[in-house]
N, C-alpha and C. Protein backbone atom coordinates (compact mmCIF):
# COMPACT_ATOMS: atom_id res chain seq x y z
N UNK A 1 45.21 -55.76 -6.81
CA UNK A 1 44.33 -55.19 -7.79
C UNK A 1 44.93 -53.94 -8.38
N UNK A 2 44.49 -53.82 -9.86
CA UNK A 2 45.14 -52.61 -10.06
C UNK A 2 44.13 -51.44 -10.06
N UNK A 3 44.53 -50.53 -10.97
CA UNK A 3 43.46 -49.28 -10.79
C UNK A 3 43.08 -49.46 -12.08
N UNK A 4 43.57 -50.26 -13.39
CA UNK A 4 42.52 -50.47 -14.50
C UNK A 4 41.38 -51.96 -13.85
N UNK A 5 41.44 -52.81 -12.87
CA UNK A 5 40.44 -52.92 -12.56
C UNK A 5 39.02 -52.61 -11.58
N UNK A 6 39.87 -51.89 -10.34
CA UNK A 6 38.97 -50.55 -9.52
C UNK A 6 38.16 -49.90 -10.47
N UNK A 7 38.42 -48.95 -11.43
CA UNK A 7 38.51 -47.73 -12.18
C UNK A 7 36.87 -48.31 -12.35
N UNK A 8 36.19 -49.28 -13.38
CA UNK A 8 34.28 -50.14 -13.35
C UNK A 8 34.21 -49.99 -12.35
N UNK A 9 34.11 -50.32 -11.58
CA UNK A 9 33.76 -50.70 -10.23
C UNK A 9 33.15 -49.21 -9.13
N UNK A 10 34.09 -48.40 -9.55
CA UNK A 10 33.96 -46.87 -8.87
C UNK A 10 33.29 -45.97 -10.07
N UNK A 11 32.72 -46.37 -11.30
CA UNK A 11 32.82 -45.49 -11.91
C UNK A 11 31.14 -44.82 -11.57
N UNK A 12 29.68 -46.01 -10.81
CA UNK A 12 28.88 -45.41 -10.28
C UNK A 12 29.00 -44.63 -8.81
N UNK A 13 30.28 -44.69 -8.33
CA UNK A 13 30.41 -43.65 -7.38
C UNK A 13 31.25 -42.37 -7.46
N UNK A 14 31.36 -42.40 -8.56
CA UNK A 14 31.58 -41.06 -9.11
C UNK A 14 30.56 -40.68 -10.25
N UNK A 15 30.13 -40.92 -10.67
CA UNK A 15 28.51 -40.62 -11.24
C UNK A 15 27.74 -39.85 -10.24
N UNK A 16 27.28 -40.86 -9.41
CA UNK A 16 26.70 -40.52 -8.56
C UNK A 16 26.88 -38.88 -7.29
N UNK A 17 28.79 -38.95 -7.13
CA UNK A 17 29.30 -37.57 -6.90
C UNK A 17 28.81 -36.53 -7.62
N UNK A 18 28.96 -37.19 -9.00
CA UNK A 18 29.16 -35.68 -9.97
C UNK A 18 27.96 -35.22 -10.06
N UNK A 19 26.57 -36.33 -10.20
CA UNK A 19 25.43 -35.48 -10.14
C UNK A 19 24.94 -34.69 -8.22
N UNK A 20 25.62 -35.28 -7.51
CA UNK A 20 25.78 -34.63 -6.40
C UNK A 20 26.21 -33.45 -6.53
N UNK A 21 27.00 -33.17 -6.88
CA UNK A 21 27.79 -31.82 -7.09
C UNK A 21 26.54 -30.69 -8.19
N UNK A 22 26.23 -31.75 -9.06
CA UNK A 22 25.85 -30.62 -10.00
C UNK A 22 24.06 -30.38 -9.34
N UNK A 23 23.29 -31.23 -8.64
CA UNK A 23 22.56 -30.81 -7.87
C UNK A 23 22.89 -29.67 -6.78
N UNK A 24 23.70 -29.77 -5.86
CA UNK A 24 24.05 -28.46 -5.21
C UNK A 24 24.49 -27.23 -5.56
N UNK A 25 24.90 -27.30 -7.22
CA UNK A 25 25.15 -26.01 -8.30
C UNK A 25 23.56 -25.47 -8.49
N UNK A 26 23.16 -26.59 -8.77
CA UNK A 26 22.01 -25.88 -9.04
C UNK A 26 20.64 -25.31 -8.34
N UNK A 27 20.49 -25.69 -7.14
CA UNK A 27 20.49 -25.24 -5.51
C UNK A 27 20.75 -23.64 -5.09
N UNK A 28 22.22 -24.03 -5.70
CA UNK A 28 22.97 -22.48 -4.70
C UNK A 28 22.66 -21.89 -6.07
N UNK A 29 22.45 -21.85 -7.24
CA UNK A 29 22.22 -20.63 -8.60
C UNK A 29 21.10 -20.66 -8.37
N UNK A 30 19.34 -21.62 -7.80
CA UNK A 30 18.45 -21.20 -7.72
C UNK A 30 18.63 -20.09 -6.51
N UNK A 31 18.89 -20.28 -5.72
CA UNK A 31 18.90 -19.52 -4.38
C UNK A 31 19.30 -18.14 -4.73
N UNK A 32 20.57 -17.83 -5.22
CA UNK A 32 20.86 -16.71 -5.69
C UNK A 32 19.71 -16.08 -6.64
N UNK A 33 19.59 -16.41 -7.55
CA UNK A 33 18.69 -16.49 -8.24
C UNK A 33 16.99 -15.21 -7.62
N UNK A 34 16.64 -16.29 -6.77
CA UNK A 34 15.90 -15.77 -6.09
C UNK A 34 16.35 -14.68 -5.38
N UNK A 35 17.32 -14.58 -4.66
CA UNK A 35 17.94 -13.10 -3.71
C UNK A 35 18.33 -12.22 -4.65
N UNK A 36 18.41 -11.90 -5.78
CA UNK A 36 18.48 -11.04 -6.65
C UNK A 36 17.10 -10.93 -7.26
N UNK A 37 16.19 -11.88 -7.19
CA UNK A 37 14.80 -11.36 -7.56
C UNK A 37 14.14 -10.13 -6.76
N UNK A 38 14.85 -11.14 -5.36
CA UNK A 38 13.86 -10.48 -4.23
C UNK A 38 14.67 -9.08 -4.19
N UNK A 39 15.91 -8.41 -4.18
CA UNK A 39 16.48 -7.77 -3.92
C UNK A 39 15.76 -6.92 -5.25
N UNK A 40 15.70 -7.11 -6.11
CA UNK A 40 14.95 -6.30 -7.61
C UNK A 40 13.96 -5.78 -6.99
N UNK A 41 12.88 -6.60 -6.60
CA UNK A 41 11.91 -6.26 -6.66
C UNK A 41 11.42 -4.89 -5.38
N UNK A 42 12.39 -5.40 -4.46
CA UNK A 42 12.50 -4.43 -3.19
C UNK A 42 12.90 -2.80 -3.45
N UNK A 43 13.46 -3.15 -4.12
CA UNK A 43 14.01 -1.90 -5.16
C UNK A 43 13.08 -1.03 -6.14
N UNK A 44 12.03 -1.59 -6.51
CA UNK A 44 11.30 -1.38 -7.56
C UNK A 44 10.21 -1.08 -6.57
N UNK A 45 9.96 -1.64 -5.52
CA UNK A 45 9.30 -1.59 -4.78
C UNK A 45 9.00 -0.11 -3.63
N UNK A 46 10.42 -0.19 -3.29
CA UNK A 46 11.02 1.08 -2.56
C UNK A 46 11.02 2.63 -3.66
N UNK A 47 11.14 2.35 -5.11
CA UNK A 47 11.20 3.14 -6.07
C UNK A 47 10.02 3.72 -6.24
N UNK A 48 8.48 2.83 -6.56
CA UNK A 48 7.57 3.04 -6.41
C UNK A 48 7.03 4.20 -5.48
N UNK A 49 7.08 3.81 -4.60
CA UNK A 49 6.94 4.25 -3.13
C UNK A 49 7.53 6.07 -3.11
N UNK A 50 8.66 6.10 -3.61
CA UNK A 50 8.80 7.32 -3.27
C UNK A 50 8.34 8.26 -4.74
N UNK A 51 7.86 7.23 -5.54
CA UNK A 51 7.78 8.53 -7.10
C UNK A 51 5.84 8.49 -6.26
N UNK A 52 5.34 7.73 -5.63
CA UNK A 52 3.97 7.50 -4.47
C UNK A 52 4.39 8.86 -4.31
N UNK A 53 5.10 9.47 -3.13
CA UNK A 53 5.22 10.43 -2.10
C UNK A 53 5.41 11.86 -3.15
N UNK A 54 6.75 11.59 -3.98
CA UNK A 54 6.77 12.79 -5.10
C UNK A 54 5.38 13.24 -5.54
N UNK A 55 4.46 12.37 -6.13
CA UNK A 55 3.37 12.42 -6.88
C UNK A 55 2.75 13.47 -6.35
N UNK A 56 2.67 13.37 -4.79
CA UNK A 56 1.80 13.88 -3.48
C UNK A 56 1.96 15.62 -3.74
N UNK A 57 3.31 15.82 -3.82
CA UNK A 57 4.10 17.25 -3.72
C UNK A 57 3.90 17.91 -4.99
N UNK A 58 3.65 16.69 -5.82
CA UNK A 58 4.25 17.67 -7.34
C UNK A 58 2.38 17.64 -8.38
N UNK A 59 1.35 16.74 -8.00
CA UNK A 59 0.79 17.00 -8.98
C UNK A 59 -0.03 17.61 -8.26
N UNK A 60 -0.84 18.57 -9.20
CA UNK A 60 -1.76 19.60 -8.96
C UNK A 60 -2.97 19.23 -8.55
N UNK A 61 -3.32 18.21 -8.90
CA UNK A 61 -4.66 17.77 -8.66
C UNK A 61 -4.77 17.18 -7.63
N UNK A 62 -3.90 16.27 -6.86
CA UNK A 62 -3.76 15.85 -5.83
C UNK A 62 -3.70 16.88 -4.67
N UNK A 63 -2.32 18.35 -5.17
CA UNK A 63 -2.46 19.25 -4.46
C UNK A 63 -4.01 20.07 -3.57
N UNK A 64 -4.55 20.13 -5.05
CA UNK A 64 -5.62 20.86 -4.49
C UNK A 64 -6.96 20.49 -4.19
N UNK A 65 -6.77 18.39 -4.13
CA UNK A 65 -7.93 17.67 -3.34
C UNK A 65 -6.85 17.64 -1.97
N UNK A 66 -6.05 18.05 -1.96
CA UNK A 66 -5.23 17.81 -0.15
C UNK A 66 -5.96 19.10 0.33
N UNK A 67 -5.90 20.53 -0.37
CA UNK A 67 -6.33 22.00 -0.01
C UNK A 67 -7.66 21.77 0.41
N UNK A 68 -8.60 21.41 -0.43
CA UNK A 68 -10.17 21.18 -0.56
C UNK A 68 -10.74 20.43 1.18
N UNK A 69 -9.72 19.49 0.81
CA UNK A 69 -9.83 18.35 2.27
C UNK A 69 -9.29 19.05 3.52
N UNK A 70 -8.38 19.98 2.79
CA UNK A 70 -8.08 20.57 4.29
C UNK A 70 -9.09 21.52 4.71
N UNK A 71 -9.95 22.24 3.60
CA UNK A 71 -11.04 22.97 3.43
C UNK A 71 -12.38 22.40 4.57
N UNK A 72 -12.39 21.27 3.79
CA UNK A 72 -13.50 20.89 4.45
C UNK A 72 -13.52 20.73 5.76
N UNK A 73 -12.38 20.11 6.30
CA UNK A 73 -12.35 19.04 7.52
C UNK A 73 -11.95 20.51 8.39
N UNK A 74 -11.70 21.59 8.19
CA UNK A 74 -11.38 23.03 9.15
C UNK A 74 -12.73 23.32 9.35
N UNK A 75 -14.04 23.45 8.56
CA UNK A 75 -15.18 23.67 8.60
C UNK A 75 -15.88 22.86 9.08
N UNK A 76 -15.38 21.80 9.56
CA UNK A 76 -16.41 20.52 10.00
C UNK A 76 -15.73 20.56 11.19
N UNK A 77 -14.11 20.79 11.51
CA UNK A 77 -14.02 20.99 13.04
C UNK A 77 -14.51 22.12 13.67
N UNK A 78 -14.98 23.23 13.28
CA UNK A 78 -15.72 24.40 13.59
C UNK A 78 -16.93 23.81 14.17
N UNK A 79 -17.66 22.70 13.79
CA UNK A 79 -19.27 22.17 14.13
C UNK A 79 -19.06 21.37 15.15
N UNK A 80 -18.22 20.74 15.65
CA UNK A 80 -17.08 20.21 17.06
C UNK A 80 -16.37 19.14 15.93
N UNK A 81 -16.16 18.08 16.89
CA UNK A 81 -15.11 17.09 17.10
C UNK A 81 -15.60 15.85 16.34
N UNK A 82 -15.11 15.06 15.31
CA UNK A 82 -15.49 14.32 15.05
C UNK A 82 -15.46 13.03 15.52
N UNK A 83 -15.36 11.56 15.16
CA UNK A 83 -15.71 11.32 13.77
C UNK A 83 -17.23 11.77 13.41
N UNK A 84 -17.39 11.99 12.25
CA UNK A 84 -18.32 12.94 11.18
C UNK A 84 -19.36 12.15 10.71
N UNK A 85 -20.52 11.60 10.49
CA UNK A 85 -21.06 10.87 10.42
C UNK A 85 -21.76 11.39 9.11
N UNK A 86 -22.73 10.62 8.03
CA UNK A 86 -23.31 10.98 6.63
C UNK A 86 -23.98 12.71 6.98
N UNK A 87 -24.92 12.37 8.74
CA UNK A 87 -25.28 14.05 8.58
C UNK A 87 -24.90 15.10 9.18
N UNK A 88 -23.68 15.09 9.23
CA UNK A 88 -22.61 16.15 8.75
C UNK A 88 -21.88 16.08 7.98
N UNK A 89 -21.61 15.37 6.76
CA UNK A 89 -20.87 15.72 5.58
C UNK A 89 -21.84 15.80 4.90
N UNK A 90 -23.02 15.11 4.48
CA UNK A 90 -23.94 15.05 3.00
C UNK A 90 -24.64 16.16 3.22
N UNK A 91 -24.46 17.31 2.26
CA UNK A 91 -25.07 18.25 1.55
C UNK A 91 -24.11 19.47 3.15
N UNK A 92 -22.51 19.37 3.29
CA UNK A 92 -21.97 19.99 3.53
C UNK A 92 -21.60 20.86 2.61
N UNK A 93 -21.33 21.89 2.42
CA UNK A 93 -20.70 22.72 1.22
C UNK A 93 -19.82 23.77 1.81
N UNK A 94 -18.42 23.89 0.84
CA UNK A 94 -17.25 24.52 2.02
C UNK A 94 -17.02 25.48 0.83
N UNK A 95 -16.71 26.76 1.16
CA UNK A 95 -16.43 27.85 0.11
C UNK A 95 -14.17 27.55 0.05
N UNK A 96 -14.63 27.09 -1.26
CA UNK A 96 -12.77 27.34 -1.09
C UNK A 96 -12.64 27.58 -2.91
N UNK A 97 -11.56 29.06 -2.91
CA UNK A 97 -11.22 29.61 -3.54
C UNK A 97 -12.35 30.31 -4.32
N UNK A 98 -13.02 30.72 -3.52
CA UNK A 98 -14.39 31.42 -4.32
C UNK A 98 -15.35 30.60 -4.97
N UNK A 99 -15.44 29.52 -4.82
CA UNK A 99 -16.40 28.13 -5.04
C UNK A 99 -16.29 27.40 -4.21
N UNK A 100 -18.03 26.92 -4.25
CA UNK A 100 -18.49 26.12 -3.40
C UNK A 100 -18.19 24.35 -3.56
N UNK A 101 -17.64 23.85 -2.59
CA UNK A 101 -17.13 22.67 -2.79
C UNK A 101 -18.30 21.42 -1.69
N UNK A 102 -18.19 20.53 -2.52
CA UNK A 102 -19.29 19.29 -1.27
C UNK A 102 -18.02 18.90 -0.69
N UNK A 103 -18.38 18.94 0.60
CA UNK A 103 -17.66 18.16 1.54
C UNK A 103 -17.65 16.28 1.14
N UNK A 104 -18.91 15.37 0.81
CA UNK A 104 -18.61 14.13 0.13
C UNK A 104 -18.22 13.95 -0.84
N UNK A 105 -18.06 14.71 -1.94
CA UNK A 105 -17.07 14.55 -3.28
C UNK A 105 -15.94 14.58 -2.76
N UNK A 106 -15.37 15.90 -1.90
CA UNK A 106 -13.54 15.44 -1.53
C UNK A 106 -13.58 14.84 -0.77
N UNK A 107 -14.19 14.38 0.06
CA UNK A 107 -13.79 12.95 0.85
C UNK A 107 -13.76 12.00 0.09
N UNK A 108 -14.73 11.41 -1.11
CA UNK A 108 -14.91 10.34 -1.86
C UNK A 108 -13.63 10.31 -2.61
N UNK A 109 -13.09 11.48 -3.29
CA UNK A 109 -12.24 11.68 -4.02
C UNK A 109 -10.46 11.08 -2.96
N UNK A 110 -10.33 11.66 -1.52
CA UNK A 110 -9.26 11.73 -0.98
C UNK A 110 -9.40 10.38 -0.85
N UNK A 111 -10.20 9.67 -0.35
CA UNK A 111 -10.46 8.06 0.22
C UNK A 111 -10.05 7.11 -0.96
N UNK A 112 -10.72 8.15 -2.00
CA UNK A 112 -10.44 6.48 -3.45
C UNK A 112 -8.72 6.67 -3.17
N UNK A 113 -7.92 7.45 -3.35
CA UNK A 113 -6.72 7.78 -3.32
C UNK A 113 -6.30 6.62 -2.39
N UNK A 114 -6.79 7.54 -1.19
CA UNK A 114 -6.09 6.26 0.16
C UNK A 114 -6.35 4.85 0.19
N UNK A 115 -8.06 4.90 -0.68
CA UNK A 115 -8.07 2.84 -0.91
C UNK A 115 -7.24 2.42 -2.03
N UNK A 116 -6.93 3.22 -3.35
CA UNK A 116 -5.75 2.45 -3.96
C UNK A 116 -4.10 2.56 -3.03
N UNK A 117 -3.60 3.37 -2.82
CA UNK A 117 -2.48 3.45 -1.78
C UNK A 117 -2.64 2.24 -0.82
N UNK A 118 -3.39 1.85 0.03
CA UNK A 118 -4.18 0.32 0.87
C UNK A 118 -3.35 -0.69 -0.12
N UNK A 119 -4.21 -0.69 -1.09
CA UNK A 119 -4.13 -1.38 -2.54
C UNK A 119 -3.00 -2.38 -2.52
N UNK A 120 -1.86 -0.96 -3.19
CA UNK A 120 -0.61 -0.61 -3.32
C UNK A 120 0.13 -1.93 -2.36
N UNK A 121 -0.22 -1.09 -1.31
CA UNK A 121 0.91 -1.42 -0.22
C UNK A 121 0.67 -2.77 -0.07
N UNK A 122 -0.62 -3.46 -0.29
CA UNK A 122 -1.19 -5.24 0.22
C UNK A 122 -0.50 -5.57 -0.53
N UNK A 123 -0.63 -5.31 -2.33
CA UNK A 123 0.07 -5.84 -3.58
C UNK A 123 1.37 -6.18 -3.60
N UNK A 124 2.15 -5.62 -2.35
CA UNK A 124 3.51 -5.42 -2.70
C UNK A 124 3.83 -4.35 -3.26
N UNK A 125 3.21 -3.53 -3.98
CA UNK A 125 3.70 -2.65 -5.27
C UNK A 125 4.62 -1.41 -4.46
N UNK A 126 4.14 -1.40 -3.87
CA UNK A 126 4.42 -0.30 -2.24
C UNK A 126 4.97 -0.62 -1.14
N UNK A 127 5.86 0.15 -0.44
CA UNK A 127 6.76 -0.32 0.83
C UNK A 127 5.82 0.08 1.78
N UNK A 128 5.71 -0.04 2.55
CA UNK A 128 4.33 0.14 4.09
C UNK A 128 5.34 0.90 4.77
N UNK A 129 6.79 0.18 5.10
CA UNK A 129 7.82 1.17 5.76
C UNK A 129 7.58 2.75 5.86
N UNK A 130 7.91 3.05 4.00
CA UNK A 130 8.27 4.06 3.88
C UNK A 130 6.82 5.18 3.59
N UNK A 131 6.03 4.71 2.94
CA UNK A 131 4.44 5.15 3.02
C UNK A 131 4.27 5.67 4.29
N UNK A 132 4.08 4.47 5.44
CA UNK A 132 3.88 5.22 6.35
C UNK A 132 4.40 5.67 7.51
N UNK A 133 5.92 5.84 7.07
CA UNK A 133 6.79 7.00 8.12
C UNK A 133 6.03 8.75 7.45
N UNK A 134 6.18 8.30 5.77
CA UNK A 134 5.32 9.54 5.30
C UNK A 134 4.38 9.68 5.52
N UNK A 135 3.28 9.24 5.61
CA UNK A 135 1.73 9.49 5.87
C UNK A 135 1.22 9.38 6.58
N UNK A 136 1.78 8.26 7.97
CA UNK A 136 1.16 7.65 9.08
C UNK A 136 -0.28 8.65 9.80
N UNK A 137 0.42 9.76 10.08
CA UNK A 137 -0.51 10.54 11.25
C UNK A 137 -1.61 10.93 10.10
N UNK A 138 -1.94 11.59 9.44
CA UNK A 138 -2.98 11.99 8.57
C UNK A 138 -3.78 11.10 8.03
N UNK A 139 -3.48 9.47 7.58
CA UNK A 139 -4.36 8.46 7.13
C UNK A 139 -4.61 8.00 8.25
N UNK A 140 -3.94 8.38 9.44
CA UNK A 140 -4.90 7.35 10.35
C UNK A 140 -6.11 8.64 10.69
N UNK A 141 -5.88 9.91 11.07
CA UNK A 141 -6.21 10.83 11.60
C UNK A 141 -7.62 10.72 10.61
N UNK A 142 -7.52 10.78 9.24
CA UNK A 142 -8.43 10.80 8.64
C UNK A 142 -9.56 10.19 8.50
N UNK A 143 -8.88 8.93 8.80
CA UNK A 143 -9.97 7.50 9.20
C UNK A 143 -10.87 7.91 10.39
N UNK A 144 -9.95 8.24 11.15
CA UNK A 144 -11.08 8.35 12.70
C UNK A 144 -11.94 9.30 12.30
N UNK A 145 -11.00 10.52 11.70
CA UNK A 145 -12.35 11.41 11.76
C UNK A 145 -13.84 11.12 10.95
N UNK A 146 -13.57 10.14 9.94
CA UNK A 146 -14.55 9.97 9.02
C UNK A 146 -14.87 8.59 9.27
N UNK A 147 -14.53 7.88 10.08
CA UNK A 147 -15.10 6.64 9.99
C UNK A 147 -16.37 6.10 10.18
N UNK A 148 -17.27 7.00 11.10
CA UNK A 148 -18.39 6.74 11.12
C UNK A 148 -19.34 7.17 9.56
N UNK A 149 -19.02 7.99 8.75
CA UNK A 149 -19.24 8.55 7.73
C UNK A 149 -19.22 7.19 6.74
N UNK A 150 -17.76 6.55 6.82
CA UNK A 150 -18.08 5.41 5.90
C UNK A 150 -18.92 4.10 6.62
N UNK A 151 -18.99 4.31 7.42
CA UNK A 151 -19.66 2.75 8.03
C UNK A 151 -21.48 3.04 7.67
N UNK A 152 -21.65 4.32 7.49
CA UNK A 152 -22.84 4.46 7.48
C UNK A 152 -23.28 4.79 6.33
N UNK A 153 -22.23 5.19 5.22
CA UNK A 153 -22.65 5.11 3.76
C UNK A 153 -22.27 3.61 3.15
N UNK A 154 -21.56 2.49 4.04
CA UNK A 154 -21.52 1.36 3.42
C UNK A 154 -22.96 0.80 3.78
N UNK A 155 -23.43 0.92 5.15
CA UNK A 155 -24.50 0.51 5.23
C UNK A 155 -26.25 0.81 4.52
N UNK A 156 -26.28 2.45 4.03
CA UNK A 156 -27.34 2.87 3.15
C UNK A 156 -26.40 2.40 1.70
N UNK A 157 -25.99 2.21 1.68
CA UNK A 157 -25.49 1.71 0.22
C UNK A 157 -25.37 0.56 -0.74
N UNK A 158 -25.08 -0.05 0.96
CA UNK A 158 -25.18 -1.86 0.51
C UNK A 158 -23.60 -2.46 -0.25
N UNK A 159 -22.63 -1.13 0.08
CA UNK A 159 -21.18 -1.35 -0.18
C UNK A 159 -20.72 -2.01 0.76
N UNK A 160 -20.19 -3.13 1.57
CA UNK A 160 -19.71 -3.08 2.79
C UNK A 160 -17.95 -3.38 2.24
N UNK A 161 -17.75 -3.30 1.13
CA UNK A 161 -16.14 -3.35 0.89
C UNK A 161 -16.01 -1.88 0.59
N UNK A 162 -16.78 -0.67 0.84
CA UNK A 162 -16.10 0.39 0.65
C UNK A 162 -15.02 1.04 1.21
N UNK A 163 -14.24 1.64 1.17
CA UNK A 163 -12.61 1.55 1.77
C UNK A 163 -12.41 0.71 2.74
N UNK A 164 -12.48 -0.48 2.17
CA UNK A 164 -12.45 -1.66 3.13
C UNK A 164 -10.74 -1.56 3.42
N UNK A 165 -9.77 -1.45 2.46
CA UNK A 165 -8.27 -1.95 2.45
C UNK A 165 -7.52 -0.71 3.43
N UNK A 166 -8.58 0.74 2.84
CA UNK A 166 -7.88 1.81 3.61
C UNK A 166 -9.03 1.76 4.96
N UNK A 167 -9.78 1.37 5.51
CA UNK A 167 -9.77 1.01 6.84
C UNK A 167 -8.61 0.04 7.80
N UNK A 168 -8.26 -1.10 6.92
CA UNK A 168 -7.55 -1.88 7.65
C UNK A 168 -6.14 -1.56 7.72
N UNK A 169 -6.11 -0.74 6.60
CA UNK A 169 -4.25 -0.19 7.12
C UNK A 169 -4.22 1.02 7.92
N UNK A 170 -4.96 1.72 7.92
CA UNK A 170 -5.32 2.74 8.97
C UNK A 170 -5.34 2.26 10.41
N UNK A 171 -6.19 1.17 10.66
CA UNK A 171 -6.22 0.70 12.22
C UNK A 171 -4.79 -0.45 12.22
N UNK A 172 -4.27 -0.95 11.63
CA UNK A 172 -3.40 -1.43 11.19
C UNK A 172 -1.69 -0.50 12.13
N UNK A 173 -2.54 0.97 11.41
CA UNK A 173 -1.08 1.64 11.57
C UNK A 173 -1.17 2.56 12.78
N UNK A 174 -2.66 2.61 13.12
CA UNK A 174 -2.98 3.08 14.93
C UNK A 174 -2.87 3.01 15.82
């Protein structure tokens, strides 16, 4: 036999190779593909996360609901030991900077913070790593001290998802 009559004969097993081949091209470029997604996004992710922590240091308003909170919660450990329940924070009032501040506005205020941060971190949008090597002791610390506070304003309230996300990463990270 020669090879001009082989040559038909083989030409569906080389068909068949070549889409072999070009299936496993396209396999290993999805794959890559994806590890440069994932590698993006980790990045963007990790990026997030620390302009998160910057935010903490640099904006003012955040600054001085961290002061307020530190305000309050020094005046509420003066009354003993918590966790703090609705009657000792509702209609608390803490003198800071020559005005009178409610102790449940900056908690409401620090908590929305910590339930989007929760948020954050479930979404992906946020690294949990790096969040909470930064924050660990104070969001959990915070939780305990106030947790009876929210269990008992979800319950007169009829909220029971109120910092539902920043409860569970708190005991989460305890």
């Amino acid at each position: 036999m020669s090879l001009l009559q082989i040559l038909p004969a083989m030409s569906p097993f080389v068909l068949l190779l070549s889409v072999g081949i070009a299936w496993l091209a396209y396999r290993d470029a999805r794959r890559r593909n994806r590890m440069d997604h994932d590698e993006a996004r980790k990045r963007d992710q990790v990026s997030k996360s620390f302009d998160h922590i910057i935010e903490q240091t640099r904006d003012r308003d955040l600054i001085e609901m961290n002061e307020q909170f530190k305000a309050v919660i020094d005046s509420l450990k003066k009354t003993g030991p918590g966790p703090y329940g609705l009657a000792e924070v509702e209609g608390h009032f803490v003198k800071h900077r020559q005005a009178a501040i409610d102790a449940a506005e900056v908690i409401t205020k620090l908590f929305n913070y910590y339930e989007a941060t929760a948020i954050g971190i479930s979404l992906g949008a946020l690294d949990e790593e790096i969040i909470k090597q930064w924050w660990r002791a104070s969001y959990v610390a915070d939780w305990q001290d106030f947790s009876a506070y929210v269990t008992e304003k979800r319950e007169r309230d009829g909220r029971e998802a109120l910092y539902l996300q920043y409860q569970r990463q708190a005991e989460r990270w305890a």
